[in-house]
N, C-alpha and C. Protein backbone atom coordinates (compact mmCIF):
# COMPACT_ATOMS: atom_id res chain seq x y z
N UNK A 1 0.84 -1.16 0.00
CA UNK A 1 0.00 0.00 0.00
C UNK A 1 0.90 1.24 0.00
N UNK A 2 0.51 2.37 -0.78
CA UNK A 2 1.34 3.28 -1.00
C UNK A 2 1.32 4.44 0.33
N UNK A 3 1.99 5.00 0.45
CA UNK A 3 2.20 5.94 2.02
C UNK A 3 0.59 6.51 1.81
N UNK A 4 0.36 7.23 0.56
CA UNK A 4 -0.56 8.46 0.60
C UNK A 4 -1.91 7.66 0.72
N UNK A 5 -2.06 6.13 -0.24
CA UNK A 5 -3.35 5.54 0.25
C UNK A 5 -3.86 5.07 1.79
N UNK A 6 -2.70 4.69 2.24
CA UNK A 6 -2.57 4.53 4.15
C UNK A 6 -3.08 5.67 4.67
N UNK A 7 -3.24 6.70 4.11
CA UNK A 7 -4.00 8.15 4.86
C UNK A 7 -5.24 8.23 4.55
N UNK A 8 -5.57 7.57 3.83
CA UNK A 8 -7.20 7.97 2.97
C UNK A 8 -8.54 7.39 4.15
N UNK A 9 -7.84 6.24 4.98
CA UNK A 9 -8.70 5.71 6.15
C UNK A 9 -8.80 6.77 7.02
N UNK A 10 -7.82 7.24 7.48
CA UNK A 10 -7.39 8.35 8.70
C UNK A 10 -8.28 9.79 8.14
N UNK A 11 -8.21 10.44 6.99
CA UNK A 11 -8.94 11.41 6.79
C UNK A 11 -10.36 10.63 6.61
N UNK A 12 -10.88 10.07 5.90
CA UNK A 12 -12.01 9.75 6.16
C UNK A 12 -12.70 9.66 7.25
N UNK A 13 -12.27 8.82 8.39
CA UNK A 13 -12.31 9.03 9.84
C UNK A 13 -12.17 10.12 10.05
N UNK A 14 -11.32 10.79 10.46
CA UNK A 14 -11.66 12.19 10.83
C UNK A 14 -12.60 12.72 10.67
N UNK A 15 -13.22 13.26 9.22
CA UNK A 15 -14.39 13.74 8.63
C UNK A 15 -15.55 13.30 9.08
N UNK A 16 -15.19 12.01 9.16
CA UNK A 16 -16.59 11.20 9.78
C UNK A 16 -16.69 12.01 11.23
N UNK A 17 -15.85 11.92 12.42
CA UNK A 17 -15.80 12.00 13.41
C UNK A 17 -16.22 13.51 13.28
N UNK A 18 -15.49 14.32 12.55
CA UNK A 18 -16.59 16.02 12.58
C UNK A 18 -17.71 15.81 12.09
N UNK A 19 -18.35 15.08 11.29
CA UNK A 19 -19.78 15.01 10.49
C UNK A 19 -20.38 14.80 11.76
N UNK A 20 -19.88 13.89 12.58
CA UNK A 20 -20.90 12.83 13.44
C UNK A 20 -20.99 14.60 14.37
N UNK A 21 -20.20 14.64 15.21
CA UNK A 21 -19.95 16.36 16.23
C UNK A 21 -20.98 17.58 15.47
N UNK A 22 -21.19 17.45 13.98
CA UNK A 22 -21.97 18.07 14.01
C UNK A 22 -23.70 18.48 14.01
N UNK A 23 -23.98 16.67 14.23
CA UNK A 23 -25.61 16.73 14.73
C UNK A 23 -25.50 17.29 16.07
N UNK A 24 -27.00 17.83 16.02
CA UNK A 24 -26.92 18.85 17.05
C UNK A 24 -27.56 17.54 17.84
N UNK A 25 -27.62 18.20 19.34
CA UNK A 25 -27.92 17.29 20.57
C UNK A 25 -27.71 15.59 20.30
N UNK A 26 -27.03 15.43 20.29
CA UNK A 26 -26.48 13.54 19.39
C UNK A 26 -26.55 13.02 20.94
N UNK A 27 -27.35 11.66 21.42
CA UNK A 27 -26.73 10.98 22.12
C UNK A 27 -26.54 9.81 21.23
N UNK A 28 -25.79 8.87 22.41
CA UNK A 28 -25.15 7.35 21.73
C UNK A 28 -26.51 6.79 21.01
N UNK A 29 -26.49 5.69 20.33
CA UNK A 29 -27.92 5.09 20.22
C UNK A 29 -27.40 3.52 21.10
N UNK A 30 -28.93 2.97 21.30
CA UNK A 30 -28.57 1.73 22.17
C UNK A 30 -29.27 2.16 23.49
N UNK A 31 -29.21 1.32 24.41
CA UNK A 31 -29.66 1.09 25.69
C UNK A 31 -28.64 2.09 26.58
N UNK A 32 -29.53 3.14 27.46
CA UNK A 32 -28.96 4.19 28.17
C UNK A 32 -28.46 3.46 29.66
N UNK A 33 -27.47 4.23 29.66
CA UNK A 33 -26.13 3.65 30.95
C UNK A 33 -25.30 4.46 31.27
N UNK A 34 -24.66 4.48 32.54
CA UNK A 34 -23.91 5.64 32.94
C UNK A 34 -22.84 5.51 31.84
N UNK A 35 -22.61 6.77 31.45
CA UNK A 35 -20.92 6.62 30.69
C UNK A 35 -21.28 6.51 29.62
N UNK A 36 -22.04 6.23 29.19
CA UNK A 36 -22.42 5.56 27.77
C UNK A 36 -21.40 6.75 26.67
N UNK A 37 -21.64 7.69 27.25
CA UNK A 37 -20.87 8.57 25.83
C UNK A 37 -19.61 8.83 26.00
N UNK A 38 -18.91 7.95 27.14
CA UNK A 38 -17.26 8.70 27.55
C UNK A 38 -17.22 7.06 26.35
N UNK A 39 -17.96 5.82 27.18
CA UNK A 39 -17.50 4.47 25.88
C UNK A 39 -17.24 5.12 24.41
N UNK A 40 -18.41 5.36 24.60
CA UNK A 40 -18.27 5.70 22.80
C UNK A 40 -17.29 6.94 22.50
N UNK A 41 -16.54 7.62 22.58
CA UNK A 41 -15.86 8.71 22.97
C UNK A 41 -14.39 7.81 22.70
N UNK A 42 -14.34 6.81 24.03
CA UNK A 42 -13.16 5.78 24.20
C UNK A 42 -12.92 5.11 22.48
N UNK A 43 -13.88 4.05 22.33
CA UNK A 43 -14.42 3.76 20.85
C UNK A 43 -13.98 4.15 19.77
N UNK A 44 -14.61 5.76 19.70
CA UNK A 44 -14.35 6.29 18.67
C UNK A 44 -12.74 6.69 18.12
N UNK A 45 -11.90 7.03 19.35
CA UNK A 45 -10.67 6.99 19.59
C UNK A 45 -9.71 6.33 19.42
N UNK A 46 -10.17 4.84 19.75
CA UNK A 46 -9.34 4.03 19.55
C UNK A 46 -9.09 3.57 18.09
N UNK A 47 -10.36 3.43 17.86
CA UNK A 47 -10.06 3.36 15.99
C UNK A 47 -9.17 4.47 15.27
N UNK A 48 -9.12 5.66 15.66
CA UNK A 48 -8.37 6.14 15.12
C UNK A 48 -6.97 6.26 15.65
N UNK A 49 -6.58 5.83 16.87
CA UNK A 49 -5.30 5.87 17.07
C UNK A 49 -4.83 4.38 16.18
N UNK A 50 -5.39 3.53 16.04
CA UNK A 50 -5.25 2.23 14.97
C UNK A 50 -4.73 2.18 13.97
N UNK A 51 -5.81 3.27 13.77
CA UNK A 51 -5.80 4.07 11.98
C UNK A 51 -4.45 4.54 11.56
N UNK A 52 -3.79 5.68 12.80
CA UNK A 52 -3.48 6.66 12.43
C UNK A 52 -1.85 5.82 12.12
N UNK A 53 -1.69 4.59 13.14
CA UNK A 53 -0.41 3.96 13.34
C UNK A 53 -0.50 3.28 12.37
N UNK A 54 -1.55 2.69 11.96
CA UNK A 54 -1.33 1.67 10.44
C UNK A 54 -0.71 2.92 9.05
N UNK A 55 -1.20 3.64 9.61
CA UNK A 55 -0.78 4.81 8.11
C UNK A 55 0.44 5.30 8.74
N UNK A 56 0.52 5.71 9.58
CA UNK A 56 2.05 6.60 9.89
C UNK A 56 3.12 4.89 10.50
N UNK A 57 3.09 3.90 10.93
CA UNK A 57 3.85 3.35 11.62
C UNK A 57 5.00 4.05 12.23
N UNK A 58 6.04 3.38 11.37
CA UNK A 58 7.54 3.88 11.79
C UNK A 58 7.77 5.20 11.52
N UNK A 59 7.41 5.48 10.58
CA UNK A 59 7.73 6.67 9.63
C UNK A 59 8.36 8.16 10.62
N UNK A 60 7.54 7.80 11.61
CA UNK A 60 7.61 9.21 12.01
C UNK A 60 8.51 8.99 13.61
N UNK A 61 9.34 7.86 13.69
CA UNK A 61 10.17 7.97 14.66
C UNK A 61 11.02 5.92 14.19
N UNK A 62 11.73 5.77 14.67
CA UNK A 62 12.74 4.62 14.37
C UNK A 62 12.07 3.63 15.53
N UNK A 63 11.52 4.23 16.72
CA UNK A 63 11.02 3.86 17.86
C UNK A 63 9.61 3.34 17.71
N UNK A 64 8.90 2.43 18.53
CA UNK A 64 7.61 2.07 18.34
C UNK A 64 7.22 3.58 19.83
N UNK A 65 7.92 3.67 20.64
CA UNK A 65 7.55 4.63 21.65
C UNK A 65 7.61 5.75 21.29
N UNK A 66 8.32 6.48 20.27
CA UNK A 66 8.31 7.12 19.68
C UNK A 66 7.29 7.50 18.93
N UNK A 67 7.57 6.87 17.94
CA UNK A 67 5.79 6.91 16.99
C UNK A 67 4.71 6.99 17.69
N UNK A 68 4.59 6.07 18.92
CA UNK A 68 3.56 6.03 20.14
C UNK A 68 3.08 7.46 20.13
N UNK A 69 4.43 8.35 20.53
CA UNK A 69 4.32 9.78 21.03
C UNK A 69 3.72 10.70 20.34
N UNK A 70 3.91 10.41 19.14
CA UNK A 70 3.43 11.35 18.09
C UNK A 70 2.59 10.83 17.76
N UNK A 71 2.21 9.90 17.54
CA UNK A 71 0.82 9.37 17.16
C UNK A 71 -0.47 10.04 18.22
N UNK A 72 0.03 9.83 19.11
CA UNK A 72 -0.48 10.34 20.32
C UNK A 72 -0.70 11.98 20.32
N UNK A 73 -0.12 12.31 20.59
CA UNK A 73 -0.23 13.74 20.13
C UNK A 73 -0.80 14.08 19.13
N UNK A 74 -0.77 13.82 17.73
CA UNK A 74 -2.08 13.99 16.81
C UNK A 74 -3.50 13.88 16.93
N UNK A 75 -3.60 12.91 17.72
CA UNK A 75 -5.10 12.44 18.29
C UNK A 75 -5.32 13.26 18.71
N UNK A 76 -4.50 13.25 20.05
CA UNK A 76 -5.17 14.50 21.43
C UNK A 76 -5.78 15.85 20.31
N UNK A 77 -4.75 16.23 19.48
CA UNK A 77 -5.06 17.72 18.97
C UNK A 77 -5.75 17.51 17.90
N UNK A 78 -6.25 16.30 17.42
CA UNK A 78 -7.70 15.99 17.08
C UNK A 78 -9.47 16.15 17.63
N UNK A 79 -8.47 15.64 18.93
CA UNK A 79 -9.83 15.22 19.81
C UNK A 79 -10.01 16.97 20.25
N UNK A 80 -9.01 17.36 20.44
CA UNK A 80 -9.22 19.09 20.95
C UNK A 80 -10.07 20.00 20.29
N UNK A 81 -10.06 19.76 18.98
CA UNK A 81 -10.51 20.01 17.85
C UNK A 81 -11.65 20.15 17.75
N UNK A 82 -12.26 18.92 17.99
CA UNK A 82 -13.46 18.15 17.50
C UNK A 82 -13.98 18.77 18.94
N UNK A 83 -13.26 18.66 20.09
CA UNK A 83 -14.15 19.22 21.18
C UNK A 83 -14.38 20.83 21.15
N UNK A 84 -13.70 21.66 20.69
CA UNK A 84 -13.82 23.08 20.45
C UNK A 84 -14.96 24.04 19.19
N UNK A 85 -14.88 22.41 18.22
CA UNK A 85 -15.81 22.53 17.37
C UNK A 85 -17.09 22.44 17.58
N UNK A 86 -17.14 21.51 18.92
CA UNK A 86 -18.98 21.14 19.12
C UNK A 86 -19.04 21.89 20.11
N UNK A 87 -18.07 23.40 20.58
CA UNK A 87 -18.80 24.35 21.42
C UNK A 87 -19.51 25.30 20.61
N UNK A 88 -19.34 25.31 18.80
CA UNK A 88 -19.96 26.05 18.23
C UNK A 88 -21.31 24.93 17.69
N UNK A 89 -21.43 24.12 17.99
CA UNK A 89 -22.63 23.20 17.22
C UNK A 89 -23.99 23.26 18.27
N UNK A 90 -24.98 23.70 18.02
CA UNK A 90 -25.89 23.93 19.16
C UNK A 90 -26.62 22.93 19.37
N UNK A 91 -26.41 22.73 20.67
CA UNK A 91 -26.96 21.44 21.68
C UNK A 91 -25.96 20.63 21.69
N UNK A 92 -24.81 20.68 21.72
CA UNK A 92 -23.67 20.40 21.85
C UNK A 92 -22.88 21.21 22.81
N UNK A 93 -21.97 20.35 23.45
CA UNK A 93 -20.74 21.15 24.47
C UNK A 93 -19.32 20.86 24.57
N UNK A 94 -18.79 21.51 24.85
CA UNK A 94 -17.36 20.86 24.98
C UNK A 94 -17.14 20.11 26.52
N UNK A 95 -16.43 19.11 26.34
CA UNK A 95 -16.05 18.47 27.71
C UNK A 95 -14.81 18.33 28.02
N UNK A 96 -13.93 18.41 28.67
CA UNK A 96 -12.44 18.06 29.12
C UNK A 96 -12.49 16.68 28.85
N UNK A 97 -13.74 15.95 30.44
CA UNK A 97 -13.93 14.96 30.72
C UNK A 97 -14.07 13.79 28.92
N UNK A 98 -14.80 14.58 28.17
CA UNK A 98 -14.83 13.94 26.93
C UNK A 98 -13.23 13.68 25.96
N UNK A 99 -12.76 14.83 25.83
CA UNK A 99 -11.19 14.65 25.49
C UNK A 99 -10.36 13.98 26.47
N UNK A 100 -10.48 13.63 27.49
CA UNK A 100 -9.61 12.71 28.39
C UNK A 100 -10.18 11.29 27.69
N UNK A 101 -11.13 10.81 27.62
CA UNK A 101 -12.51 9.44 26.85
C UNK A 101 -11.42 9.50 25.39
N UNK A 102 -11.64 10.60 24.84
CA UNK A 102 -10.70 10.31 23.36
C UNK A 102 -9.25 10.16 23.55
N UNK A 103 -8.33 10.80 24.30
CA UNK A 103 -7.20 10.61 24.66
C UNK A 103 -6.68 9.21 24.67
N UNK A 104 -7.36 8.74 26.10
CA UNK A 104 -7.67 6.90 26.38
C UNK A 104 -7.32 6.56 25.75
N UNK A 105 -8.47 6.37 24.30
CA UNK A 105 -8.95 5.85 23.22
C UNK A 105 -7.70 5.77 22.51
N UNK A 106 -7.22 6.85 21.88
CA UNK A 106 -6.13 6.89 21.01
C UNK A 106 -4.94 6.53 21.46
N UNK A 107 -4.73 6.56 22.58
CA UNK A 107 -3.70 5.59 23.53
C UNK A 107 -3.88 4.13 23.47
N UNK A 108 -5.32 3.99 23.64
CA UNK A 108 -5.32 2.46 23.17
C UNK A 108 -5.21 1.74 22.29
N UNK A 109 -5.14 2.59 21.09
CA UNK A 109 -5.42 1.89 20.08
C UNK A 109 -4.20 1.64 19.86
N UNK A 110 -3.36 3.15 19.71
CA UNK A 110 -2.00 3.25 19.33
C UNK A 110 -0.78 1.80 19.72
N UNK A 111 -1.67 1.97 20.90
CA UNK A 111 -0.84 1.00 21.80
C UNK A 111 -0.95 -0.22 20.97
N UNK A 112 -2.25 -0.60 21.21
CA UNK A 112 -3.05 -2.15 20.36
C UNK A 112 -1.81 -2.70 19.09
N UNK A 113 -1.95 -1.44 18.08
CA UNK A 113 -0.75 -1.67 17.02
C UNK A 113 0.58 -1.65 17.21
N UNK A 114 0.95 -0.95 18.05
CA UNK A 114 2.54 -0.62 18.72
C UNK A 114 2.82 -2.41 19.16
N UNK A 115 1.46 -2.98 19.91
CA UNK A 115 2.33 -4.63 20.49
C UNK A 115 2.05 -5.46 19.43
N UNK A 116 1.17 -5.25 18.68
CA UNK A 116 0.79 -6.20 17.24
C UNK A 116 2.11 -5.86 16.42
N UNK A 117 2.86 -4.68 16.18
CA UNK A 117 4.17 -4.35 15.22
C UNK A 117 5.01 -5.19 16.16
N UNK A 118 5.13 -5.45 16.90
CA UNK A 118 6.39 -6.09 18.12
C UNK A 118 6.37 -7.40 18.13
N UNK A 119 5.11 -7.77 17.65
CA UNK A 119 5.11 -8.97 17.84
C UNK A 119 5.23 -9.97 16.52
N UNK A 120 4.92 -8.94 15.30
CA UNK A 120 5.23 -9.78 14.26
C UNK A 120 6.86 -9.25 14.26
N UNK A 121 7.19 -8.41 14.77
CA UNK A 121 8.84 -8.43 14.71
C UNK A 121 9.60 -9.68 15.12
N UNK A 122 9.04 -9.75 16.40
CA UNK A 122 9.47 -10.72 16.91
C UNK A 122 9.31 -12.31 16.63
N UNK A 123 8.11 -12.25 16.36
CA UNK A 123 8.19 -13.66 15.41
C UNK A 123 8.97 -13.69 14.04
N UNK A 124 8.86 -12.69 13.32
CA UNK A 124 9.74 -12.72 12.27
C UNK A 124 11.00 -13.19 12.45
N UNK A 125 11.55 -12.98 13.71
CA UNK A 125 12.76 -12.58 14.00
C UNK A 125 13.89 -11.77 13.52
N UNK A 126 13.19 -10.85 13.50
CA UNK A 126 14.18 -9.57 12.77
C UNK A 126 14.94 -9.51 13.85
N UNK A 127 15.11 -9.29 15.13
CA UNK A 127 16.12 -8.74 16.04
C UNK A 127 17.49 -9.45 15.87
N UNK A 128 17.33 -10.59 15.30
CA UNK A 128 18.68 -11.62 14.37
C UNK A 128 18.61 -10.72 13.49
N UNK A 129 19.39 -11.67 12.48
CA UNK A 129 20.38 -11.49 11.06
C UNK A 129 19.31 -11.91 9.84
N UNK A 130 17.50 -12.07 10.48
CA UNK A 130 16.38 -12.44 9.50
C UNK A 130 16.10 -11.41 8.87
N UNK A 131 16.85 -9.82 8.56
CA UNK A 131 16.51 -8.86 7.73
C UNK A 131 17.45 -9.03 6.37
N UNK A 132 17.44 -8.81 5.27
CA UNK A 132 18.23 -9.18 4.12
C UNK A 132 19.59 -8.38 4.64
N UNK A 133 19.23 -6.80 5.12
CA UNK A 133 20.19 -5.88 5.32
C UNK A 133 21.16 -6.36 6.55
N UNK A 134 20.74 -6.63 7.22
CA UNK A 134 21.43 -7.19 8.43
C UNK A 134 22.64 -8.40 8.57
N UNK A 135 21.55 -9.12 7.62
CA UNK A 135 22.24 -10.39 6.97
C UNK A 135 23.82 -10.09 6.39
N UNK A 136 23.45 -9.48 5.55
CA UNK A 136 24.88 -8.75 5.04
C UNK A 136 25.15 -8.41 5.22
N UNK A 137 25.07 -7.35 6.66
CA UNK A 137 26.40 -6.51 7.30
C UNK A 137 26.75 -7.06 8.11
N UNK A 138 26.23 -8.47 9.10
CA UNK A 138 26.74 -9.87 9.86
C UNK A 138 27.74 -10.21 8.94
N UNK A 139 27.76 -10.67 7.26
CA UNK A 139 28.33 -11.53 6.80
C UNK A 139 29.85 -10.69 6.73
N UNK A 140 29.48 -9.22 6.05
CA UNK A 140 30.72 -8.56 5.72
C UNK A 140 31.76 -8.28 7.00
N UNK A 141 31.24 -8.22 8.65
CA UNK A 141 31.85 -7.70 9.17
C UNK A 141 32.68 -9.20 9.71
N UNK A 142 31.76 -10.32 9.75
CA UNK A 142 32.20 -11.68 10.00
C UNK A 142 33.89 -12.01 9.28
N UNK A 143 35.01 -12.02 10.12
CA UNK A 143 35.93 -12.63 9.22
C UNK A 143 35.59 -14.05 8.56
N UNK A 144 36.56 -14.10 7.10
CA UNK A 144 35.92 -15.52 7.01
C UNK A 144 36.90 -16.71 6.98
């Protein structure tokens, strides 16, 4: 998949996530429960911290904690966004408590992919000499 098609999920999402912020008075649908909208909040979040790591992975640090960071940070000033936006949408409010629910979220997700990348590393066994590149700078530095 090419870098720029790996983004086309992530903006779509997004858009979605302002379309949705901009019905006015929106609750969840489903059976009413405490929290019900920090879940969905959490939810909505996490898919996109998912998103955002399947499209950006490495790219944007050598580190999976790294990328973590910034991945992370995009969200939040997503979710900031989206919460500053539905103080102009009427019957809508902004919440802290709601951007802490998306924060979570995008932490979790981020995370979700951060141990799924680690773990096909690790089965791969890249941390050996199982990368082509590696392979050959083992062989060249190896006397023979």
């Amino acid at each position: 998949m090419t870098r720029r098609r790996a983004w086309l999920p992530v903006v779509l999402y997004v858009l979605a996530i302002f379309a949705v912020s901009s019905i006015p008075s929106l609750t969840p649908p489903g059976p009413k429960f405490v929290s019900q909208d920090k879940i969905a909040h959490f939810v909505e979040y996490l898919i996109l911290g998912a998103l955002m790591y399947r499209a950006a992975g490495r790219s944007t640090s050598p580190s999976p904690i790294g990328s973590f960071g910034f991945i992370l940070a995009v969200c939040t000033s997503i979710a900031a966004a989206d919460e500053l936006y539905q103080y102009t949408v009427p019957g809508r409010q902004m919440s802290a408590v709601d951007w802490a629910a998306d924060a979570l979220g995008s932490a979790a997700g981020c995370a979700l992919m951060v141990l799924r990348s680690l773990r096909r590393e690790h089965r791969s066994g890249s941390a050996g000499a199982n990368r082509p590149e590696e392979a050959g700078e083992a062989q060249r530095r190896s006397p023979a």
